[in-house]
N, C-alpha and C. Protein backbone atom coordinates (compact mmCIF):
# COMPACT_ATOMS: atom_id res chain seq x y z
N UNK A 1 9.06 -1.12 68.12
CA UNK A 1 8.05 -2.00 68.68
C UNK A 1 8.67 -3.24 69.32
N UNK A 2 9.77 -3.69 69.06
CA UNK A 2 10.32 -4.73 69.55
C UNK A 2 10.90 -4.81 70.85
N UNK A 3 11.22 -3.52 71.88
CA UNK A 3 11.03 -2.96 72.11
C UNK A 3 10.83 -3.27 73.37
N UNK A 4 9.07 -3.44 73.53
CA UNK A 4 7.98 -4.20 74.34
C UNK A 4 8.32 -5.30 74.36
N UNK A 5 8.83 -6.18 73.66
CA UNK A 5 8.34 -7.85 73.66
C UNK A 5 10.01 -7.67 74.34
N UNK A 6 10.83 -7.18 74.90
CA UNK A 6 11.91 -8.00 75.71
C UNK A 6 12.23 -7.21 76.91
N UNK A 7 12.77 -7.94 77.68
CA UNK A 7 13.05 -7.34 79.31
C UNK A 7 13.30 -5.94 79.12
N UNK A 8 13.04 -4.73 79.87
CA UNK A 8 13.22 -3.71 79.92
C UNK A 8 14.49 -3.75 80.78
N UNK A 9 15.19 -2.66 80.59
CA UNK A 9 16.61 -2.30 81.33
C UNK A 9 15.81 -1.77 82.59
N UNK A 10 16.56 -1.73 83.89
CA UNK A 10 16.47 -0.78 84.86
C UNK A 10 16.26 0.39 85.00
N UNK A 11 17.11 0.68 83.97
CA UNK A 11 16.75 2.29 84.27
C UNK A 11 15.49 3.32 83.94
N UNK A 12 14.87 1.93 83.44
CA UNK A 12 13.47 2.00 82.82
C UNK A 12 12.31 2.05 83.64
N UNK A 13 12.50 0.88 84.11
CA UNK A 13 11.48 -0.31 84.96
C UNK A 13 11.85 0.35 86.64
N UNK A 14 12.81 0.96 86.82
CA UNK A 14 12.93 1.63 88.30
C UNK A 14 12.21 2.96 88.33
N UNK A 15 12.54 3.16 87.17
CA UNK A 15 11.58 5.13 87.55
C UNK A 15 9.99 4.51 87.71
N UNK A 16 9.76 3.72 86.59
CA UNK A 16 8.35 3.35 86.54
C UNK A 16 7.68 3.22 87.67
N UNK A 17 8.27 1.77 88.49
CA UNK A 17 7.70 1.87 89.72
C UNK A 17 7.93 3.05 90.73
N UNK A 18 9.01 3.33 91.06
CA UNK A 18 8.99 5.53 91.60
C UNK A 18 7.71 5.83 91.51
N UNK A 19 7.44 5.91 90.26
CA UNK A 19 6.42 6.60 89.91
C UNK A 19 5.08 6.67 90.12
N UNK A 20 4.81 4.44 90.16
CA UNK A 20 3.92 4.05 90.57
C UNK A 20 3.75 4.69 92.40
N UNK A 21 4.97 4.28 92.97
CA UNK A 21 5.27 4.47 94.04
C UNK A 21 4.54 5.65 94.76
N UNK A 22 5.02 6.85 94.10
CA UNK A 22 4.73 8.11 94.69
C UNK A 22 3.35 8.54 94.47
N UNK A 23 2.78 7.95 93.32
CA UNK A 23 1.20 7.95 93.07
C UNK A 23 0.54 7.48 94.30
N UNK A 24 0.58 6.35 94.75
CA UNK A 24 0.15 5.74 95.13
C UNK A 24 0.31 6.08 96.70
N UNK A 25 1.46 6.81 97.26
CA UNK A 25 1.63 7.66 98.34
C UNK A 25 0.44 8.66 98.58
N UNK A 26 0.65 9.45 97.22
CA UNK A 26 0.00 10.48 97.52
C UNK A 26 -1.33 10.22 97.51
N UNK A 27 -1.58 9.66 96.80
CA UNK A 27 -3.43 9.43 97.30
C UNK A 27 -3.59 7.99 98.56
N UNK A 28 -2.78 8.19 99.12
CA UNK A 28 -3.06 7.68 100.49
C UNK A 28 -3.49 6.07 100.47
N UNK A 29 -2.82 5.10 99.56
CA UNK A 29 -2.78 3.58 99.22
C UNK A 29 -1.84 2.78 99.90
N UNK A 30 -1.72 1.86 100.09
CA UNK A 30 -0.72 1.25 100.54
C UNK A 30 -0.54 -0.19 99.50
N UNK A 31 0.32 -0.60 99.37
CA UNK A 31 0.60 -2.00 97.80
C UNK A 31 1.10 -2.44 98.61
N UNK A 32 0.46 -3.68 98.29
CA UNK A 32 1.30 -5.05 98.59
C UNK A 32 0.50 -6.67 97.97
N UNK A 33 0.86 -7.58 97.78
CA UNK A 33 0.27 -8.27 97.68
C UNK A 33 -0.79 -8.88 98.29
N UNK A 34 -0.01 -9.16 100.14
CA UNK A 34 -0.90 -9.71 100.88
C UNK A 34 -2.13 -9.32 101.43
N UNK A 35 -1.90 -7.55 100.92
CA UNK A 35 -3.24 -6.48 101.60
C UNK A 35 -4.21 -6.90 100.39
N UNK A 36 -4.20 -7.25 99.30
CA UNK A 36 -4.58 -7.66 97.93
C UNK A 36 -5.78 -8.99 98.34
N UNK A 37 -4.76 -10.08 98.97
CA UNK A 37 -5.42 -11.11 99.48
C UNK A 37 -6.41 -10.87 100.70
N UNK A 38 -5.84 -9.98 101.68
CA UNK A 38 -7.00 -9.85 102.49
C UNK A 38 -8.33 -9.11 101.92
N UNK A 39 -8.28 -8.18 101.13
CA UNK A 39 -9.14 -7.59 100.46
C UNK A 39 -10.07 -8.79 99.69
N UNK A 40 -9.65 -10.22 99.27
CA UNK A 40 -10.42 -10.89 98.55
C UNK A 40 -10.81 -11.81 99.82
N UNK A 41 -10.28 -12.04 100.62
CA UNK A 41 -10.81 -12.60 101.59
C UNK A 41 -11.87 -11.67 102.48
N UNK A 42 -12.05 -11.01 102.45
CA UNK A 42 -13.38 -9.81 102.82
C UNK A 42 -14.36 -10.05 101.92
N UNK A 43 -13.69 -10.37 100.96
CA UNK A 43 -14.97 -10.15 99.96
C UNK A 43 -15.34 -11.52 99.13
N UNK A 44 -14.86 -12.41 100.03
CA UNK A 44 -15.24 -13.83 100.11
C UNK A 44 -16.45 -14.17 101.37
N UNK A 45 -16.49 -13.22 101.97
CA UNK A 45 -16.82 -13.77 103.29
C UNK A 45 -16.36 -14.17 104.40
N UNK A 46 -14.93 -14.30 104.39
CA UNK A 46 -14.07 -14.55 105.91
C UNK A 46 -14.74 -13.89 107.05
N UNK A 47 -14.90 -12.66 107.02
CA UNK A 47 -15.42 -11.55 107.97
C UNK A 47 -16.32 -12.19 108.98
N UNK A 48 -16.99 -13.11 108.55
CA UNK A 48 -18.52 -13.78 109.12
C UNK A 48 -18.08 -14.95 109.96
N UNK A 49 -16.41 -15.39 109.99
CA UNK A 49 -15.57 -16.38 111.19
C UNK A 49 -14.76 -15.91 111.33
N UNK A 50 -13.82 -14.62 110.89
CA UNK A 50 -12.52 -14.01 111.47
C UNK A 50 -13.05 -12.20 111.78
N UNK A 51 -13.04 -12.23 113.15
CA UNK A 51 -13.20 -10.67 112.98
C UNK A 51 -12.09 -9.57 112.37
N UNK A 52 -11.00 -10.16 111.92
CA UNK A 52 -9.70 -9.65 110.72
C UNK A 52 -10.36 -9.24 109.73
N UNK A 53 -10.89 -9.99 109.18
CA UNK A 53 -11.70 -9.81 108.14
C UNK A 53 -12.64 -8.60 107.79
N UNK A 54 -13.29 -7.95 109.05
CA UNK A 54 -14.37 -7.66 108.77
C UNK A 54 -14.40 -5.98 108.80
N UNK A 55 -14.10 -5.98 107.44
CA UNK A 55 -13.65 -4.53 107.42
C UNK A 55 -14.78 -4.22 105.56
N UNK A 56 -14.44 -2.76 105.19
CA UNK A 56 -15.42 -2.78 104.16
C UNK A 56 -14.33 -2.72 103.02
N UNK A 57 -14.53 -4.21 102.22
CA UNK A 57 -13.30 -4.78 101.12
C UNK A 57 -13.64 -3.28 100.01
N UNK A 58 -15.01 -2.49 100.08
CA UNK A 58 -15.32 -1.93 99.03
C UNK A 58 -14.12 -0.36 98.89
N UNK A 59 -13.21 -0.52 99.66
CA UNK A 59 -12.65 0.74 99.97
C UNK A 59 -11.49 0.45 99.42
N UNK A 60 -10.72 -1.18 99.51
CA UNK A 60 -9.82 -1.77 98.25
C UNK A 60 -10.10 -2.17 97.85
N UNK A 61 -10.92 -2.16 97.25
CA UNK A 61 -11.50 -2.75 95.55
C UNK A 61 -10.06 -2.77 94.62
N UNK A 62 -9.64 -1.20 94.20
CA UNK A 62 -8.64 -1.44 93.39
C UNK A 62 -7.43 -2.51 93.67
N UNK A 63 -7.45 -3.22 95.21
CA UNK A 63 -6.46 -4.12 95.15
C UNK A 63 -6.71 -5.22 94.31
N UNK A 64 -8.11 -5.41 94.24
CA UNK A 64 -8.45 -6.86 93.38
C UNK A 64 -8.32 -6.11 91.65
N UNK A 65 -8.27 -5.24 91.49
CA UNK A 65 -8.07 -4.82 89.82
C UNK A 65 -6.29 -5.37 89.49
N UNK A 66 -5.51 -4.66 90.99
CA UNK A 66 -4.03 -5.17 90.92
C UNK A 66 -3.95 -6.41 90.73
N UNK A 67 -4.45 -7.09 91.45
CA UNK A 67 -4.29 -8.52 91.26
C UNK A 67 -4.34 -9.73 90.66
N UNK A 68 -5.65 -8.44 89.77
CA UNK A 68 -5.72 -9.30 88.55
C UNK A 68 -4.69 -8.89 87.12
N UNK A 69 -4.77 -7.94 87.25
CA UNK A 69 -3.58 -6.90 86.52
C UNK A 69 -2.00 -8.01 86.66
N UNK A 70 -1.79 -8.62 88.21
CA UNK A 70 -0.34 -8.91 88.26
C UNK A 70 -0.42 -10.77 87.74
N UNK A 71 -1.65 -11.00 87.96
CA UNK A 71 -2.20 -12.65 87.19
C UNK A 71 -2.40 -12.60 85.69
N UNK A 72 -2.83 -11.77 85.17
CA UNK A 72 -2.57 -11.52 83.82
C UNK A 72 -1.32 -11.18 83.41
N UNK A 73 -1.05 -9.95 83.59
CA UNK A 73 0.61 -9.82 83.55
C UNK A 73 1.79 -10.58 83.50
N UNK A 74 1.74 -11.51 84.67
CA UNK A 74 2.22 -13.24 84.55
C UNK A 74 2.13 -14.12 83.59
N UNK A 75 0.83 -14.10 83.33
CA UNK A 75 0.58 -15.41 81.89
C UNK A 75 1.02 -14.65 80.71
N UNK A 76 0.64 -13.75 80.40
CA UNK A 76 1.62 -13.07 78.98
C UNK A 76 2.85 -12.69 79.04
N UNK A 77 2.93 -12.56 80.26
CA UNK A 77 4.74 -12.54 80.07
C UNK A 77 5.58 -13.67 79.80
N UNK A 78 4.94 -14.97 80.28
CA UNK A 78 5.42 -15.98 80.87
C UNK A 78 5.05 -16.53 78.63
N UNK A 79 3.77 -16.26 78.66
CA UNK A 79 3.56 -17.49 76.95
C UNK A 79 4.12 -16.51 76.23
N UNK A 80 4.82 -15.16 76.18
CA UNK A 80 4.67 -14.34 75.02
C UNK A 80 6.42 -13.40 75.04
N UNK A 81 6.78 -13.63 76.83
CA UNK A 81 7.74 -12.09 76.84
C UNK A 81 8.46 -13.35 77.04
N UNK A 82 8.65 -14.06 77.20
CA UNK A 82 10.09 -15.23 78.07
C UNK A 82 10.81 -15.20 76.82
N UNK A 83 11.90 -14.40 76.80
CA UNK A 83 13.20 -15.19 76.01
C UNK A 83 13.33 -16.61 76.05
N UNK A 84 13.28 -17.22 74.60
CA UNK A 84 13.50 -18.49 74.56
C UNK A 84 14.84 -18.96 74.62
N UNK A 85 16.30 -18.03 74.44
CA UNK A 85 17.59 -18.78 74.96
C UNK A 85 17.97 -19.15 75.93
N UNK A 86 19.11 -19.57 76.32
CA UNK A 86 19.35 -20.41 77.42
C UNK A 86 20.19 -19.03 78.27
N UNK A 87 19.77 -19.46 79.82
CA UNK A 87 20.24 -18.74 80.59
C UNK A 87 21.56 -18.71 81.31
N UNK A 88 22.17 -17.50 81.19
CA UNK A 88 23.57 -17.39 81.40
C UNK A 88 23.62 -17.54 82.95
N UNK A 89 24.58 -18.59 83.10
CA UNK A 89 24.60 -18.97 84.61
C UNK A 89 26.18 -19.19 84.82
N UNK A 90 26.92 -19.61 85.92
CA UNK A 90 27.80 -19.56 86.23
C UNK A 90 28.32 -20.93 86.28
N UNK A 91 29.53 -21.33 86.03
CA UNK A 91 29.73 -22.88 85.80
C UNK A 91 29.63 -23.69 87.09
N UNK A 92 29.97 -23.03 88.45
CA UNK A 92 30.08 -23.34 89.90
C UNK A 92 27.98 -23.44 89.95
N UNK A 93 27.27 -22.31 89.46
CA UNK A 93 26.07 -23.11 89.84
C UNK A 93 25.28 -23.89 89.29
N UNK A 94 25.98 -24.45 87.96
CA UNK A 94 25.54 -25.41 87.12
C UNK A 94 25.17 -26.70 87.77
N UNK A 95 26.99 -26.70 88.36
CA UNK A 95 27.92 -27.59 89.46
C UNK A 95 26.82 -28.11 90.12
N UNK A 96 26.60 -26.87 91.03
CA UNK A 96 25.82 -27.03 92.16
C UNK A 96 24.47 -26.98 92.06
N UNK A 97 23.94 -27.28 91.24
CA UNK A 97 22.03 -27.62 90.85
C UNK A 97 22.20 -29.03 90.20
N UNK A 98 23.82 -29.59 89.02
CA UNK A 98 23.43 -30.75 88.97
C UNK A 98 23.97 -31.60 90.18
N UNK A 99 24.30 -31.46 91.01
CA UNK A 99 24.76 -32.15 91.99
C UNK A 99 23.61 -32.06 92.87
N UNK A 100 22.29 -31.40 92.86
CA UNK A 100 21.09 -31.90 93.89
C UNK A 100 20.29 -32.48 92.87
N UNK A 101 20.40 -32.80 91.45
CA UNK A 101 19.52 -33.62 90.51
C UNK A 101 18.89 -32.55 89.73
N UNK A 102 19.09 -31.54 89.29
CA UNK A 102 18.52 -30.72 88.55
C UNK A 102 19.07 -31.14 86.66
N UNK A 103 18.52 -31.69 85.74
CA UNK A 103 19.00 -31.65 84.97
C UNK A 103 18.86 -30.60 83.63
N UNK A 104 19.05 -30.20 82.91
CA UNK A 104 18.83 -29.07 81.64
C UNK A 104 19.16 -27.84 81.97
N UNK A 105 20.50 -27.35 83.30
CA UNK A 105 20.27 -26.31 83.88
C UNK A 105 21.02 -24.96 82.85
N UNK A 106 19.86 -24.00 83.32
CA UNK A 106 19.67 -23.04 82.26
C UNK A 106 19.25 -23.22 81.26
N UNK A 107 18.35 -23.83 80.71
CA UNK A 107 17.66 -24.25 79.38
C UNK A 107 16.17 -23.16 79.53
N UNK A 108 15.80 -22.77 80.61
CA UNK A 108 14.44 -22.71 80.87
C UNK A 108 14.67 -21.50 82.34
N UNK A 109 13.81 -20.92 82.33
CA UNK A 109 13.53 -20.09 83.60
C UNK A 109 12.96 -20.84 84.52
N UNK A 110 12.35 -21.72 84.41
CA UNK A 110 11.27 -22.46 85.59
C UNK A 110 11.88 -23.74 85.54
N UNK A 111 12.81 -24.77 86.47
CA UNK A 111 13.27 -25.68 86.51
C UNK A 111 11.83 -27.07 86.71
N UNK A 112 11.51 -27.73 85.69
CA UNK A 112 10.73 -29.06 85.69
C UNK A 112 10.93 -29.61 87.29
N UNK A 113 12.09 -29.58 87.39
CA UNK A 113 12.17 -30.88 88.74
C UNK A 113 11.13 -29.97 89.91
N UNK A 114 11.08 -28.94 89.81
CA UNK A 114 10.42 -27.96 90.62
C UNK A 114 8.97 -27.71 90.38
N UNK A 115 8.44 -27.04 89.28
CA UNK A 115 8.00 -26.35 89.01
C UNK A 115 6.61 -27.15 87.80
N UNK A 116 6.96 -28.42 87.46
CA UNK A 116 5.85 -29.08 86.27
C UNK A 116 4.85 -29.80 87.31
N UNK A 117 3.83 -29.47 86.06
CA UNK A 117 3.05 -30.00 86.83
C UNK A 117 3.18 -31.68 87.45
N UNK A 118 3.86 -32.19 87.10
CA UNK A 118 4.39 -33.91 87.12
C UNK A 118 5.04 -34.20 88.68
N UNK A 119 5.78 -32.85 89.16
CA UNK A 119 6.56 -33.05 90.11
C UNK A 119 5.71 -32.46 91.28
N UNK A 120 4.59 -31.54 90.89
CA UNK A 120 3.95 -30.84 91.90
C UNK A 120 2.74 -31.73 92.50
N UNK A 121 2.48 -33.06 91.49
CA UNK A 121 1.30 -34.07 91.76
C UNK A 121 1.88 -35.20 92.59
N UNK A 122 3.32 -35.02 92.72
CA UNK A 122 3.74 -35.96 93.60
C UNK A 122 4.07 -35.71 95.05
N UNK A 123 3.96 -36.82 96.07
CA UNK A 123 3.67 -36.49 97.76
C UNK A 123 4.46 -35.63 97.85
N UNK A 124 6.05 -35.88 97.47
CA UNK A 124 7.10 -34.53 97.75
C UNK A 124 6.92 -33.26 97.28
N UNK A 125 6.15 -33.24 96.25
CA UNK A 125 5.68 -32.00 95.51
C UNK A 125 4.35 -31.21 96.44
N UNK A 126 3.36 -32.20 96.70
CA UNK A 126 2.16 -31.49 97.44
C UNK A 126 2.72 -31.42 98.85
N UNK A 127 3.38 -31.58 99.41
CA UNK A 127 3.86 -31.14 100.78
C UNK A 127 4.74 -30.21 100.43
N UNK A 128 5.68 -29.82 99.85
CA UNK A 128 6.84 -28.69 99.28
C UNK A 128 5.49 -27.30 99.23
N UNK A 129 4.91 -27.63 98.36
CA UNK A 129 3.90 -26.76 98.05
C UNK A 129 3.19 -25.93 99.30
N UNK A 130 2.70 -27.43 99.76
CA UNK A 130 1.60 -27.04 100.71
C UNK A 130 2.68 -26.21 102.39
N UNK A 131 3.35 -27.10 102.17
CA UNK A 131 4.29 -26.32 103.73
C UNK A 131 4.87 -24.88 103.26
N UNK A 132 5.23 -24.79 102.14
CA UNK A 132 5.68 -23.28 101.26
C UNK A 132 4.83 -22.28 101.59
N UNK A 133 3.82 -22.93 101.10
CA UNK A 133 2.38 -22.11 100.99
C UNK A 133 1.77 -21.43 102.34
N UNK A 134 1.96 -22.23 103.43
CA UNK A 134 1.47 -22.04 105.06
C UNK A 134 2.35 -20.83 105.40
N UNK A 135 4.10 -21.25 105.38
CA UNK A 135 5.48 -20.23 105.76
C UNK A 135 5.08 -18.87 104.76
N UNK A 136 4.77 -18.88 103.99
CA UNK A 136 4.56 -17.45 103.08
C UNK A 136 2.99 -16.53 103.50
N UNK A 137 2.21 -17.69 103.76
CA UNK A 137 0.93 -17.02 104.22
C UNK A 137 1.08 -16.48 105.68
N UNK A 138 1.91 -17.08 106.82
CA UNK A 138 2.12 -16.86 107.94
C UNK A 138 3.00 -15.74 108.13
N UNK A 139 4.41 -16.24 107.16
CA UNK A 139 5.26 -15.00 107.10
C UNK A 139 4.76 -13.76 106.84
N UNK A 140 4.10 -13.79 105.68
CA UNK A 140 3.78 -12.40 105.44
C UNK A 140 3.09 -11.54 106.41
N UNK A 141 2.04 -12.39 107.37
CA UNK A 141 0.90 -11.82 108.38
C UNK A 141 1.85 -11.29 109.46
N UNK A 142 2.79 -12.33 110.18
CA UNK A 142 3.53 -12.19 111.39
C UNK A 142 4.32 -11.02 110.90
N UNK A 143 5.00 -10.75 109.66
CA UNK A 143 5.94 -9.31 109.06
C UNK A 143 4.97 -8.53 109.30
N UNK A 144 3.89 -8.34 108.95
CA UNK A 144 3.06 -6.88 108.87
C UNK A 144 2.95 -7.15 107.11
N UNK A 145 3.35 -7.57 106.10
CA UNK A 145 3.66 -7.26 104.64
C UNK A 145 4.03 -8.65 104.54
N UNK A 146 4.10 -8.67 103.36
CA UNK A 146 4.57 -9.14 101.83
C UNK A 146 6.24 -9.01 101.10
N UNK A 147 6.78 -9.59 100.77
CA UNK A 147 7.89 -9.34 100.06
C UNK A 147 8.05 -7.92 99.36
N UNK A 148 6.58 -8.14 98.24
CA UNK A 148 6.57 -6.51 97.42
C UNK A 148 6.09 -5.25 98.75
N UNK A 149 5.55 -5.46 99.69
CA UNK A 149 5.17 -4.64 100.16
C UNK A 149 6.23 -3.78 100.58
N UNK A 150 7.11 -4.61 101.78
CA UNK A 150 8.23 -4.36 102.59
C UNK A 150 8.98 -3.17 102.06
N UNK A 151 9.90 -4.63 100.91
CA UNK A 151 10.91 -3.96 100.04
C UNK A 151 10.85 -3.07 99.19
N UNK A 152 9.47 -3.14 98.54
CA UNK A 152 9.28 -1.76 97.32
C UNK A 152 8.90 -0.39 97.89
N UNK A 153 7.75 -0.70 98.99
CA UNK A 153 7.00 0.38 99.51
C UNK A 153 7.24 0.79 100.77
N UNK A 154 7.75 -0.18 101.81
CA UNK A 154 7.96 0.06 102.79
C UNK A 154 9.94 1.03 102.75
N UNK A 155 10.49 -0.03 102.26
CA UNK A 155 12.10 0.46 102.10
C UNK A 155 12.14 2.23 101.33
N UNK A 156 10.91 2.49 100.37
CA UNK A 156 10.99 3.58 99.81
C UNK A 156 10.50 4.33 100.89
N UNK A 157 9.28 3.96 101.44
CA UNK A 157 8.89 5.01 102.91
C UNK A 157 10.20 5.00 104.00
N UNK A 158 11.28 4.51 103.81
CA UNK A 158 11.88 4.52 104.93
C UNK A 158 11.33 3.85 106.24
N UNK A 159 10.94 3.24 106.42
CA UNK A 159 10.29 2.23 107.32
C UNK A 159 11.22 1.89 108.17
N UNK A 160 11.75 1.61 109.21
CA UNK A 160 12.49 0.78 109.80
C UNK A 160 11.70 -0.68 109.92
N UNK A 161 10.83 -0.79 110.19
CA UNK A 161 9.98 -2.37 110.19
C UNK A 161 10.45 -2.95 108.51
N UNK A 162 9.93 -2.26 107.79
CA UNK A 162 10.56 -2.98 106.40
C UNK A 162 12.21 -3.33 106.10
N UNK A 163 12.74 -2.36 106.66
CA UNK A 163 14.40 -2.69 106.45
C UNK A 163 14.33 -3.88 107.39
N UNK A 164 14.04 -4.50 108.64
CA UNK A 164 14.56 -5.73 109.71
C UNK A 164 13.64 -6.71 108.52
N UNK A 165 12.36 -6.68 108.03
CA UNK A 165 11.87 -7.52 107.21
C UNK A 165 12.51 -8.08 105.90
N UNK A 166 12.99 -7.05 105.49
CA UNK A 166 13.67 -7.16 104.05
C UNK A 166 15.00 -8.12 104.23
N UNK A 167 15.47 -7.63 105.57
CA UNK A 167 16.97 -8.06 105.86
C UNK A 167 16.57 -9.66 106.42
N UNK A 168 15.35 -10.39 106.66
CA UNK A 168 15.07 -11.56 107.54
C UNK A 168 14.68 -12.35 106.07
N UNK A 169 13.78 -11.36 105.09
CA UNK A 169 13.59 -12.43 103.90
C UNK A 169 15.09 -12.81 102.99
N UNK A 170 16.11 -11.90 102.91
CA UNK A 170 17.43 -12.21 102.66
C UNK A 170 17.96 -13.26 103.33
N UNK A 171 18.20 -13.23 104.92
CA UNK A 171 18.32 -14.35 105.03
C UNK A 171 17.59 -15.43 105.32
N UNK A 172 16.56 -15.58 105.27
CA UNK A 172 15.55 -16.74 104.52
C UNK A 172 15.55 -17.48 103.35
N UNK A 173 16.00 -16.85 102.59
CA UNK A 173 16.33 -17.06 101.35
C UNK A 173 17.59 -17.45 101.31
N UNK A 174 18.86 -17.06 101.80
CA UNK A 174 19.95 -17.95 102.15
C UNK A 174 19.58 -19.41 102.86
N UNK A 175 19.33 -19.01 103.85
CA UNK A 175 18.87 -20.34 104.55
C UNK A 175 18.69 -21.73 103.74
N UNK A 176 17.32 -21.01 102.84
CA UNK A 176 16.57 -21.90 101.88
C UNK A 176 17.30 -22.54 100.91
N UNK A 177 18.35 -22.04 100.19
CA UNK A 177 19.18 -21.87 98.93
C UNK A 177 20.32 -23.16 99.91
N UNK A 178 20.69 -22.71 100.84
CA UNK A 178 22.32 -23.50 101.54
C UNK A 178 21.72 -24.66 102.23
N UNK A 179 20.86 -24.90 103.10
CA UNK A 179 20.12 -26.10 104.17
C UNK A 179 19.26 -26.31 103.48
N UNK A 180 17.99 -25.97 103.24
CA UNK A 180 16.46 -27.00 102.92
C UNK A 180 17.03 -27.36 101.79
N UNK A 181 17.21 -26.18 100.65
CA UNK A 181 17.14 -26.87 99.50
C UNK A 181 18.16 -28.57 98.94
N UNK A 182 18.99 -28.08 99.94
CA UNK A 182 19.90 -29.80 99.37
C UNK A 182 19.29 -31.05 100.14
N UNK A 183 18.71 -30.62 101.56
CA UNK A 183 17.99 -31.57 102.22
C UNK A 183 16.66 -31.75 101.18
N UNK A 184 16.11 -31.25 100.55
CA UNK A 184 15.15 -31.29 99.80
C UNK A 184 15.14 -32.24 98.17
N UNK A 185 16.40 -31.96 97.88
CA UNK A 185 16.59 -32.48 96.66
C UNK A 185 17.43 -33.26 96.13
């Protein structure tokens, strides 16, 4: 039983999704997060000022069961599955997180200077947020997908659109990690 309560190995957690994967092929679905969000935005009412919108949300329904499935999933993992030791990190990126002001590094999965609510109520925090928030909502639309979409579902379909996507959020994520983030912090 113990089992459950800690990170699963790979070789576990990869067939799983496969599995999810090929299910979800075969009865003719497509996963992703952002198709998730448009589905709640249909069924908010967008439809009635974006003709994007206006499609029948009742046909992904099960995206909003996912979604709530991956919001739940989150909070019990997060109060119940988080290993409470400290995280094995490398002494060079200790280096290099306390040298942009990060202090307690590796104590915690979610860095405070980032991530509490204390830092997110402040101007640098609600603009970080809010400009984050615009680039991820935009990104995802202008890709066609989502991060999970691309890389899990699209890279397994063989996609060529998902491989140039996958390969642009890589380096995005460099980008972010080497330039914003030290200009940032």
């Amino acid at each position: 039983m113990e089992f459950l309560f800690q990170p699963w190995p790979w070789y576990i957690t990869g067939p799983l999704i496969a599995l999810i994967l090929f299910l979800l092929y075969y009865l003719g679905k497509s996963f992703g997060v952002s198709s998730n969000l448009e589905t709640l935005c249909a069924l908010g009412g967008a439809g009635n000022f974006l003709e994007y919108f206006k499609f029948d949300w009742k046909k992904n329904s099960w995206n909003l069961v996912f979604l709530v499935g991956a919001v739940l999933g989150g909070f019990i993992s997060y109060q119940w599955l988080t290993p409470n030791e400290a995280i094995a990190l490398s002494a060079a990126t200790i280096q290099d997180l306390s040298t942009l002001g990060f202090e307690n590094i590796g104590t915690s999965f979610l860095p405070d200077e980032i991530f509490s609510i204390d830092s997110l109520l402040t101007v640098k925090g609600f603009f970080i947020l809010l400009i984050a928030g615009f680039l991820v909502g935009f990104g995802a639309r202008y890709a066609g997908g989502c991060t999970s979409g691309h890389a899990i579902v699209g890279l397994s379909n063989l996609e060529f659109p998902s491989l140039i996507s996958v390969i642009g959020f890589f380096i995005g994520g460099v980008f972010m990690t080497w330039i914003i983030l030290p200009i940032l912090f």
